[in-house]
PDB file of N, CA and C in Angstrom:
ATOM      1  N   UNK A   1       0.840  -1.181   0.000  1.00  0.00           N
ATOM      2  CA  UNK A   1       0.000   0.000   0.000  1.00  0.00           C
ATOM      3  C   UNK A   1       0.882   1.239   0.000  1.00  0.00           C
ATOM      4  N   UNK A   2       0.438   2.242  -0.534  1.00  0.00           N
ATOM      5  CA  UNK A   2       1.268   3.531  -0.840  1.00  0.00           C
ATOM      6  C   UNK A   2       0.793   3.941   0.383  1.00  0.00           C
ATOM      7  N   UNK A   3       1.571   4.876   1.106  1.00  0.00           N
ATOM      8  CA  UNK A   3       1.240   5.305   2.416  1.00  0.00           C
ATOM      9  C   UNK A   3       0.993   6.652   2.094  1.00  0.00           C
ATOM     10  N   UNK A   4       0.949   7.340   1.234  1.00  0.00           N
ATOM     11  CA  UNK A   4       1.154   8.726   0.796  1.00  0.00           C
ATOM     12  C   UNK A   4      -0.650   8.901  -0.057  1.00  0.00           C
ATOM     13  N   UNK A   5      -0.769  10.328  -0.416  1.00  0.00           N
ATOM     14  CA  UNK A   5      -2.015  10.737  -1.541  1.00  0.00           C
ATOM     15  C   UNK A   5      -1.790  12.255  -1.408  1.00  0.00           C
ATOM     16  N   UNK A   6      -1.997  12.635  -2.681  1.00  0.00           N
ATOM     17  CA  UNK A   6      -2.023  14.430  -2.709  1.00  0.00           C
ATOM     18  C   UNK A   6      -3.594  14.516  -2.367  1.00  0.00           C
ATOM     19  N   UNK A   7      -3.848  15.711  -1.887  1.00  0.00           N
ATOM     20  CA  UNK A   7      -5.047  16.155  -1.404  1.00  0.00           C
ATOM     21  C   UNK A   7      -5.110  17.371  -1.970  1.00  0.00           C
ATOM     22  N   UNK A   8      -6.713  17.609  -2.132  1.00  0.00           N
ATOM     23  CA  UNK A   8      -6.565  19.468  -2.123  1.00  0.00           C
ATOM     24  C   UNK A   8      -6.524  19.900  -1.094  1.00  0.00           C
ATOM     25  N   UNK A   9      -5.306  20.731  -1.622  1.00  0.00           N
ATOM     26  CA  UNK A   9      -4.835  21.795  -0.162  1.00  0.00           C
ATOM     27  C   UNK A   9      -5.500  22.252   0.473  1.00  0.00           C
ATOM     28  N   UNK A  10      -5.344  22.100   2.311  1.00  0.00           N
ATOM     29  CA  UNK A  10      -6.215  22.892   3.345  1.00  0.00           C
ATOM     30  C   UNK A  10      -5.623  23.961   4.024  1.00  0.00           C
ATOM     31  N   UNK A  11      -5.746  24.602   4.653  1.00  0.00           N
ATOM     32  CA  UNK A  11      -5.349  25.242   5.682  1.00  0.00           C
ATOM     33  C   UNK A  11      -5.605  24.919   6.983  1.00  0.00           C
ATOM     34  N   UNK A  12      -4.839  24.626   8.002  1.00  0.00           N
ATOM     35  CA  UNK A  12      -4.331  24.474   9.374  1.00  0.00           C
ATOM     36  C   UNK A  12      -3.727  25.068   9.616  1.00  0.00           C
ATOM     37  N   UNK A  13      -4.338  25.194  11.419  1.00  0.00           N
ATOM     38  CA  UNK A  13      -3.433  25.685  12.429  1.00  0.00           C
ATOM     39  C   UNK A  13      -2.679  25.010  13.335  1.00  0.00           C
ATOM     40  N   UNK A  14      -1.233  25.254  12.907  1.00  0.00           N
ATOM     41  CA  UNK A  14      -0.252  24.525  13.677  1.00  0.00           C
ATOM     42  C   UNK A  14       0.478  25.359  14.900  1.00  0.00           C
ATOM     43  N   UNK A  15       1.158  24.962  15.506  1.00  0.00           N
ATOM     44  CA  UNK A  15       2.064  25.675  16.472  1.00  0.00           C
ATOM     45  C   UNK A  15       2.833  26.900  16.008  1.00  0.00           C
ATOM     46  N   UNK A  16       3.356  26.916  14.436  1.00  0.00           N
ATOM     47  CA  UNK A  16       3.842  27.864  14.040  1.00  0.00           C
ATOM     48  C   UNK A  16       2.711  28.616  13.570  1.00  0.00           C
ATOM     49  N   UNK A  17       1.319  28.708  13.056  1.00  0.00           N
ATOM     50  CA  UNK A  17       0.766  29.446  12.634  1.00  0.00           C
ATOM     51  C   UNK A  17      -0.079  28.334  11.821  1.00  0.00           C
ATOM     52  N   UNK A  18      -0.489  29.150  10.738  1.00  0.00           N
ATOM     53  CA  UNK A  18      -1.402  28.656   9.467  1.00  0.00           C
ATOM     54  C   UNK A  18      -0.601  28.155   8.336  1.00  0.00           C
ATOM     55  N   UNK A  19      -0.746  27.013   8.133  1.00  0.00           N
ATOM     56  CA  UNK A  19      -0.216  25.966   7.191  1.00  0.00           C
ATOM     57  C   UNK A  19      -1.260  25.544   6.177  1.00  0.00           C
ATOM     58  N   UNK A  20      -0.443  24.842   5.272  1.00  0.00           N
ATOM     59  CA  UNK A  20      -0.747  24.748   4.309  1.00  0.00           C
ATOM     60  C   UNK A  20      -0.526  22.888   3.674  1.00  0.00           C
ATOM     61  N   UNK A  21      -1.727  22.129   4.203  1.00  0.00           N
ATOM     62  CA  UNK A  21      -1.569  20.800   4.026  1.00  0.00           C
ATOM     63  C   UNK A  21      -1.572  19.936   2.239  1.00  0.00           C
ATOM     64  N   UNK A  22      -0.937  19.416   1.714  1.00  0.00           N
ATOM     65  CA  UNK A  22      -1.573  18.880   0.316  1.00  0.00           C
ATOM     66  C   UNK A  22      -1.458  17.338   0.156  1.00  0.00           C
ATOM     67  N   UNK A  23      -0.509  16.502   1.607  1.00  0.00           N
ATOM     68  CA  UNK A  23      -0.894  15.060   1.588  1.00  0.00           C
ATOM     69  C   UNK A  23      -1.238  14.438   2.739  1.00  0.00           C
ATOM     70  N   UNK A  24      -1.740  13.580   2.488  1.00  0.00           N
ATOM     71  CA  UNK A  24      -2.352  12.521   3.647  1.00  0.00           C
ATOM     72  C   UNK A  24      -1.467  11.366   3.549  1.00  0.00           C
ATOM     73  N   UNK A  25      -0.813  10.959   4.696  1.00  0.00           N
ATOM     74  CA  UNK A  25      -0.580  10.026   5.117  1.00  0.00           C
ATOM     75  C   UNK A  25      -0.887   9.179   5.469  1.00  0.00           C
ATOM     76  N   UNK A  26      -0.589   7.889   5.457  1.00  0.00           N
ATOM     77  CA  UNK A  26      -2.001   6.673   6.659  1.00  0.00           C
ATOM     78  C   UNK A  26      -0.617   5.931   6.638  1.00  0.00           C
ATOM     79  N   UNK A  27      -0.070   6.209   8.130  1.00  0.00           N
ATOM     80  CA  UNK A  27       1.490   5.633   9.210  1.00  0.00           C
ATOM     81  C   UNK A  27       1.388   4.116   9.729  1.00  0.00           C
ATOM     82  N   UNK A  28       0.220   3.954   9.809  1.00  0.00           N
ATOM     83  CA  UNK A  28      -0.068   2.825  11.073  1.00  0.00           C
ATOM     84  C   UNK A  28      -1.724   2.503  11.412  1.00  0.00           C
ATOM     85  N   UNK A  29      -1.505   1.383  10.824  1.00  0.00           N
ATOM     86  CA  UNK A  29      -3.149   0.437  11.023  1.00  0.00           C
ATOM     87  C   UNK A  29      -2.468  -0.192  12.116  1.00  0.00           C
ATOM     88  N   UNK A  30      -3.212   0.000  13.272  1.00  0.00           N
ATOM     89  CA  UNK A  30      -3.124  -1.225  14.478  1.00  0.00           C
ATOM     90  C   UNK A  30      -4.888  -1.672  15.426  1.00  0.00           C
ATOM     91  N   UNK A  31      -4.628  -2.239  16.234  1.00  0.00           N
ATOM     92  CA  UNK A  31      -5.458  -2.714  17.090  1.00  0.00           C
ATOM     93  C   UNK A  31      -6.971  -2.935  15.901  1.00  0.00           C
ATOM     94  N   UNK A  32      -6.920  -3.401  14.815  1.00  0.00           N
ATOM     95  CA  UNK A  32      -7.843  -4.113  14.259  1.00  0.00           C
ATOM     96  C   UNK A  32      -8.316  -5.110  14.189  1.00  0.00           C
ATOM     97  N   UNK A  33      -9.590  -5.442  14.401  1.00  0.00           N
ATOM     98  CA  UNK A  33      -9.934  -6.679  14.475  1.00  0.00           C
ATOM     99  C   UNK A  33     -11.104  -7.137  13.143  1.00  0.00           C
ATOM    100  N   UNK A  34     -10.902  -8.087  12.607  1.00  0.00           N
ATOM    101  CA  UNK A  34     -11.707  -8.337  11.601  1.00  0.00           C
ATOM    102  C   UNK A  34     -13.075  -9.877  12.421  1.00  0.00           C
ATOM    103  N   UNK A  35     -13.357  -9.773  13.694  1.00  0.00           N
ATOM    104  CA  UNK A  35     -14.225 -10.222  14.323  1.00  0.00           C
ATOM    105  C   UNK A  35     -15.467  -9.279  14.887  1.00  0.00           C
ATOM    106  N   UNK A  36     -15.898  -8.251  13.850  1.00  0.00           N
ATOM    107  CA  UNK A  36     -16.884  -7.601  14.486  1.00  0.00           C
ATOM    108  C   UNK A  36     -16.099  -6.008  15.143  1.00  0.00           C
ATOM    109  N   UNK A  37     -14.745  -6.059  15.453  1.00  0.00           N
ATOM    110  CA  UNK A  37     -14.298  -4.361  16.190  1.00  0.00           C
ATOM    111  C   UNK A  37     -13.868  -3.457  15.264  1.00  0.00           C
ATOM    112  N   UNK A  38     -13.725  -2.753  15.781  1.00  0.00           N
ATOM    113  CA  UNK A  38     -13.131  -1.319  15.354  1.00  0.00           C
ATOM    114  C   UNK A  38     -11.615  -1.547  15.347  1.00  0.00           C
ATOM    115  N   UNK A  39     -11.209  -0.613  15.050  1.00  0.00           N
ATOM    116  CA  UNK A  39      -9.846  -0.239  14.239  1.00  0.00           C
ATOM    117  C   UNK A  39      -9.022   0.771  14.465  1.00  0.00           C
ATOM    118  N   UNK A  40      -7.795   1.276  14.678  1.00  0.00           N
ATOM    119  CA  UNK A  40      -7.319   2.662  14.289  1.00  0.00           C
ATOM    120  C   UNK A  40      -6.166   3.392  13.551  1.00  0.00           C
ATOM    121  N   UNK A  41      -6.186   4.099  12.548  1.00  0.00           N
ATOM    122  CA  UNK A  41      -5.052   4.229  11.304  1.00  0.00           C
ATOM    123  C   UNK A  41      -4.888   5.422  12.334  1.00  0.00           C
ATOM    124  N   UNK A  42      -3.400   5.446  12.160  1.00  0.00           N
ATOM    125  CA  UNK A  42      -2.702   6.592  12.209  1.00  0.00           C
ATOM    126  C   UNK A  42      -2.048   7.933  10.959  1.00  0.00           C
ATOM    127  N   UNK A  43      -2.444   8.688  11.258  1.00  0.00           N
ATOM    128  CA  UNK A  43      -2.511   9.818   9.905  1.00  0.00           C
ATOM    129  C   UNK A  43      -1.796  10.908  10.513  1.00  0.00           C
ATOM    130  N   UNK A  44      -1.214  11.688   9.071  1.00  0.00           N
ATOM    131  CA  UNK A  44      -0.624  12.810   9.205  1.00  0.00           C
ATOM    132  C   UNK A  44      -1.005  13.460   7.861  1.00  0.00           C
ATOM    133  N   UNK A  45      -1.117  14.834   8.539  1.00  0.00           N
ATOM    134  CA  UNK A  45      -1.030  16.184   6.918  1.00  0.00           C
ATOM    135  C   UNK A  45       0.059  16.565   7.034  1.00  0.00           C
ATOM    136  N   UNK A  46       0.836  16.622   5.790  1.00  0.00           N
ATOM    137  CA  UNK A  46       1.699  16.956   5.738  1.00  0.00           C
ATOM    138  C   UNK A  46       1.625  18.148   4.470  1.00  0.00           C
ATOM    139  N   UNK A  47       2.722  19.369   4.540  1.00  0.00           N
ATOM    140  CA  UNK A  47       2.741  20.537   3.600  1.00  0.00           C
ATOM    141  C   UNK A  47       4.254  20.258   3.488  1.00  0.00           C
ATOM    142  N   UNK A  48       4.312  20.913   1.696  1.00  0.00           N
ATOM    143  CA  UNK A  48       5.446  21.298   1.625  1.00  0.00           C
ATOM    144  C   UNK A  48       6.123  22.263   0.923  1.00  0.00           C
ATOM    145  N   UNK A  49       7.285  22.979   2.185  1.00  0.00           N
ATOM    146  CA  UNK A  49       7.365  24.847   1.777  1.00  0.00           C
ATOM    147  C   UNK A  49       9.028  24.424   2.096  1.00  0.00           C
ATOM    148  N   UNK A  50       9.627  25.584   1.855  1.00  0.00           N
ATOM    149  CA  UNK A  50      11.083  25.754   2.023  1.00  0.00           C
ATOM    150  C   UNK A  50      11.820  25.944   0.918  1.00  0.00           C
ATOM    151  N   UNK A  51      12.682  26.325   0.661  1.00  0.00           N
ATOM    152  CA  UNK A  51      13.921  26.444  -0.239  1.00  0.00           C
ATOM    153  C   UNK A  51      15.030  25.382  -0.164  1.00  0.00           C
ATOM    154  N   UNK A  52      15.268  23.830  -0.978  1.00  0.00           N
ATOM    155  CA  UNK A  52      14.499  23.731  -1.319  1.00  0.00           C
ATOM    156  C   UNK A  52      13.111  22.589  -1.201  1.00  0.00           C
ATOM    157  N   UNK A  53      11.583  22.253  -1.855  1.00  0.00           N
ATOM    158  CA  UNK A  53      10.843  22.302  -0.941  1.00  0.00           C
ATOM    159  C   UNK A  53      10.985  21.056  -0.585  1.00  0.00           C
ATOM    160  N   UNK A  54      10.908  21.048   0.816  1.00  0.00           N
ATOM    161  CA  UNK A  54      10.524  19.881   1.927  1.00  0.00           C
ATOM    162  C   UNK A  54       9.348  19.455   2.551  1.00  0.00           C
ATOM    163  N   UNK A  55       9.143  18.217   3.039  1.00  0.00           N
ATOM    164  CA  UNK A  55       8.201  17.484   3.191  1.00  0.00           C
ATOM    165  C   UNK A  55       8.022  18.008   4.785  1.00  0.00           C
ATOM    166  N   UNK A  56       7.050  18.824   5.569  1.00  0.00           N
ATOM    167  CA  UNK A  56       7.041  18.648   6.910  1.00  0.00           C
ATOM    168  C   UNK A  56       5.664  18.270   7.536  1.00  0.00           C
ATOM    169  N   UNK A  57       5.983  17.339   8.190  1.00  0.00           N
ATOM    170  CA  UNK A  57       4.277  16.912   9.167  1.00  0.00           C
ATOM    171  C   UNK A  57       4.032  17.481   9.836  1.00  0.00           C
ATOM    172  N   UNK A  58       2.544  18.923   9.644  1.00  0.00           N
ATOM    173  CA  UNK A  58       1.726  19.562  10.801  1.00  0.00           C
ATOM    174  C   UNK A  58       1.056  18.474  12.255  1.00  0.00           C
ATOM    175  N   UNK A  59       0.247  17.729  11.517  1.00  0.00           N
ATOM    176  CA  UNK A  59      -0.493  17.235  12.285  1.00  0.00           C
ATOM    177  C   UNK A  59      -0.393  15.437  12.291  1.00  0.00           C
ATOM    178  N   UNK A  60      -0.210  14.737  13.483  1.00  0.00           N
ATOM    179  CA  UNK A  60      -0.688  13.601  13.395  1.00  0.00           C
ATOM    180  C   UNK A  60      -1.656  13.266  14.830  1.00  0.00           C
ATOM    181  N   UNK A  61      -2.179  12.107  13.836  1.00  0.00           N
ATOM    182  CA  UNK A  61      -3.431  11.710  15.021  1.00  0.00           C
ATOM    183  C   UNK A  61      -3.718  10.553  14.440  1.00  0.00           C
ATOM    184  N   UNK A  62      -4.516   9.768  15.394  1.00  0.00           N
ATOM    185  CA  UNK A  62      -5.107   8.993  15.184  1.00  0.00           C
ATOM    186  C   UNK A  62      -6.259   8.650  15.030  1.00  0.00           C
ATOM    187  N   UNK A  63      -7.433   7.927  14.250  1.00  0.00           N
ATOM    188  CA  UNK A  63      -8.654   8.136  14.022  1.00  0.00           C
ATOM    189  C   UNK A  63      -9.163   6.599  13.844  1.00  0.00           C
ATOM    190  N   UNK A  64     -10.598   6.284  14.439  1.00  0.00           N
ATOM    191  CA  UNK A  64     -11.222   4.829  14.683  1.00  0.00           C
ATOM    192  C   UNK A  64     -11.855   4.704  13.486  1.00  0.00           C
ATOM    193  N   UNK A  65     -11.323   3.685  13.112  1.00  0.00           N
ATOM    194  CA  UNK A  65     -12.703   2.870  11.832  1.00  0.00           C
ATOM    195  C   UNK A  65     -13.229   1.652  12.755  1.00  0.00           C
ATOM    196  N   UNK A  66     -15.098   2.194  12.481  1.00  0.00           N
ATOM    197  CA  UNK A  66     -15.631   1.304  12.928  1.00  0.00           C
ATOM    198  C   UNK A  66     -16.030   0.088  12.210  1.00  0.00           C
ATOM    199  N   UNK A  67     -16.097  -0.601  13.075  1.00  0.00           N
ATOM    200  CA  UNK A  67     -16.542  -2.262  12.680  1.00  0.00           C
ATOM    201  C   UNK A  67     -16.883  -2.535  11.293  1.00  0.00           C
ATOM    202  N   UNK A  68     -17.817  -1.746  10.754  1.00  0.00           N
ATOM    203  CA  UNK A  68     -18.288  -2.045   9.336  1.00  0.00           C
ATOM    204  C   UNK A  68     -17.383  -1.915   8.351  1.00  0.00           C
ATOM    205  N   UNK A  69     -16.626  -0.756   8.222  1.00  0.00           N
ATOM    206  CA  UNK A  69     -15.087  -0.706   7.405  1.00  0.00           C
ATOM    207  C   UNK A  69     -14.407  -1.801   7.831  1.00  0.00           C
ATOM    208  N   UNK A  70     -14.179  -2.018   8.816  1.00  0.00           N
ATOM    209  CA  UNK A  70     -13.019  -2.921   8.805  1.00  0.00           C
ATOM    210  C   UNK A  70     -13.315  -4.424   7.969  1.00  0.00           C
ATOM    211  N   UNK A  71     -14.985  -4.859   8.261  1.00  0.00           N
ATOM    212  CA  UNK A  71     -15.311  -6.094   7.852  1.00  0.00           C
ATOM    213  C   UNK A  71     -15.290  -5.603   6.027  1.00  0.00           C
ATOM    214  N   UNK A  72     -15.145  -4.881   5.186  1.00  0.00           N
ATOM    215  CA  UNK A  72     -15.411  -4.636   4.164  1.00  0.00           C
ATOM    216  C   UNK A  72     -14.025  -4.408   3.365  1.00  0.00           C
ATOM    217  N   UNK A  73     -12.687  -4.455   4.678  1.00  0.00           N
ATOM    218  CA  UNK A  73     -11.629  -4.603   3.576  1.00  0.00           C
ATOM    219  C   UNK A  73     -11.144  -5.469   3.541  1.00  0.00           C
ATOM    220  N   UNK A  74     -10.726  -5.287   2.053  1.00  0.00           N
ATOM    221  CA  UNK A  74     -10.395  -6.633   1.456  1.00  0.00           C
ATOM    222  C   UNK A  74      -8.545  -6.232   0.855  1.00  0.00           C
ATOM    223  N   UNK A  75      -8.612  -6.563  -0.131  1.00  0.00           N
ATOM    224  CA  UNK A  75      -7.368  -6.517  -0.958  1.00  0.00           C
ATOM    225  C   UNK A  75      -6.995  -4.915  -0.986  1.00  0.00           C
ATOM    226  N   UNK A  76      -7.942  -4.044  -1.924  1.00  0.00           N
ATOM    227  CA  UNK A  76      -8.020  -3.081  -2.026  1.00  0.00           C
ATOM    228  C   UNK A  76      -8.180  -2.214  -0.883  1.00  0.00           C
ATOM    229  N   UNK A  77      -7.230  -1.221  -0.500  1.00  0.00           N
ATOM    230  CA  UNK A  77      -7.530  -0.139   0.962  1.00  0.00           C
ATOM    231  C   UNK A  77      -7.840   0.807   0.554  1.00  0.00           C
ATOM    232  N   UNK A  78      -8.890   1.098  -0.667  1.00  0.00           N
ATOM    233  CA  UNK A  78      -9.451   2.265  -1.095  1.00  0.00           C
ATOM    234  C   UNK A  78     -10.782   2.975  -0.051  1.00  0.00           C
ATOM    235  N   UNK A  79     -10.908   1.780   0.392  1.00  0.00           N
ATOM    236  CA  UNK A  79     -12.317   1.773   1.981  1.00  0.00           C
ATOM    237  C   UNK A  79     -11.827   2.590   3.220  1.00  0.00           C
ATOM    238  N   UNK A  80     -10.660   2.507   3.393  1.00  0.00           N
ATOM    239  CA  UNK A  80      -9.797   2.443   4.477  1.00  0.00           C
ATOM    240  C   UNK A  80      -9.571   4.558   3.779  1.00  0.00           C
ATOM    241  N   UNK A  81      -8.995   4.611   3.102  1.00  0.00           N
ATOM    242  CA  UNK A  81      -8.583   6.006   2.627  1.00  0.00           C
ATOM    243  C   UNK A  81      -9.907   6.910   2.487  1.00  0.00           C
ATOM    244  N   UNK A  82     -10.784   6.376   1.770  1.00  0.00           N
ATOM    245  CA  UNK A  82     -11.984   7.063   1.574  1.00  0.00           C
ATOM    246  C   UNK A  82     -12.723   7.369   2.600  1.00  0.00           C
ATOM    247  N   UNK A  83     -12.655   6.823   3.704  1.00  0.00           N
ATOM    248  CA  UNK A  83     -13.457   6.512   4.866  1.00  0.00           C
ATOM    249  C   UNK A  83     -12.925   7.876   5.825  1.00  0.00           C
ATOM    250  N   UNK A  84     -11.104   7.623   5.977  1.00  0.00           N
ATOM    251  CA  UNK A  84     -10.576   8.850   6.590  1.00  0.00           C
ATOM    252  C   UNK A  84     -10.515   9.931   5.849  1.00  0.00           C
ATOM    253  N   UNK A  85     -10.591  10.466   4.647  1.00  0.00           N
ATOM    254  CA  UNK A  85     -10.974  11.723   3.353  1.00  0.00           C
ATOM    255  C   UNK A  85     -12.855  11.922   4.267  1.00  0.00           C
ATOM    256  N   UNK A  86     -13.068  10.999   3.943  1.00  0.00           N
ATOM    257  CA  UNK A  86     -14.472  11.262   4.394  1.00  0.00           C
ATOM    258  C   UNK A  86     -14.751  12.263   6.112  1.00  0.00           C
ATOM    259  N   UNK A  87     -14.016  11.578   7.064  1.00  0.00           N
ATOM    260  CA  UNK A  87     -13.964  12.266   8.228  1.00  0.00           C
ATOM    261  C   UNK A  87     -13.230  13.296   8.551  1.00  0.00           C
ATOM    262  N   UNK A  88     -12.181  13.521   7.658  1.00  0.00           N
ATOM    263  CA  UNK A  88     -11.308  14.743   7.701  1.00  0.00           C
ATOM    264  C   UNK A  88     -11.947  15.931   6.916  1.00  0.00           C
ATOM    265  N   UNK A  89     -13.189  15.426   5.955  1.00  0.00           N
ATOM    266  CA  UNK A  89     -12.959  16.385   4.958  1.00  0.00           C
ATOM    267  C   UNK A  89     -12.335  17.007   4.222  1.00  0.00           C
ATOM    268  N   UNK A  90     -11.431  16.074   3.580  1.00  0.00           N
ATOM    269  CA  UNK A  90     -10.580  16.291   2.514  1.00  0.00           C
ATOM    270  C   UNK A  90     -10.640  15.349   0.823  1.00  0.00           C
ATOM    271  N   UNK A  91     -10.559  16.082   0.309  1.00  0.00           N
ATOM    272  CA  UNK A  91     -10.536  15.745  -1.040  1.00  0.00           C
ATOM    273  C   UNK A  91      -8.878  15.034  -1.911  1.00  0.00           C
ATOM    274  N   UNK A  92      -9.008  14.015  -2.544  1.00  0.00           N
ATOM    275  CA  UNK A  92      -8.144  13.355  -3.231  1.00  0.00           C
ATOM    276  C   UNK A  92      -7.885  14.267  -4.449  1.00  0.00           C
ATOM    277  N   UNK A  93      -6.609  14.157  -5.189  1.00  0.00           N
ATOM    278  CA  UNK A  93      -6.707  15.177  -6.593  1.00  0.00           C
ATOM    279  C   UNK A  93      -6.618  13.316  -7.303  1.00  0.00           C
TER     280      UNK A  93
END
């Protein structure tokens, strides 16, 4: 699985100020269970600014997929990405 996706760019507020996010990350699927539980991917937005430009991670967190995603992936982790786009509100290019 590619751990990476461009997004359309958001704006966040980070510790330094207002940033400027354009990928999604997905770091770490753990504590999943494909018996009926929930799930949780670990994610980051990441922007990239500098001279010249570099990759830096604003934000990471972690976020639950419930039970029904989890029983629905299969081969393909297009469920898994769409699901967190879906709760972040962010768009794929």
């Amino acid at each position: 699985m590619s751990n990476t996706r461009q997004i359309k760019p958001v704006q966040i507020w980070t510790a330094n100020g207002q940033k400027e996010a354009s990928i999604l990350a997905l770091t770490n699927f753990f504590d999943y269970h494909f018996d009926d539980g929930n799930g949780k991917v670990t994610y980051k937005l990441i922007g990239m600014e500098g001279e010249p430009t570099s990759a830096y991670e604003y934000i990471t967190a972690n976020i639950e997929i419930p039970s029904s995603i989890i029983q629905n992936w299969g081969a393909d982790d297009s469920i898994i990405w769409n699901y967190i786009a879906e709760q972040l509100n962010l768009e794929f290019l």
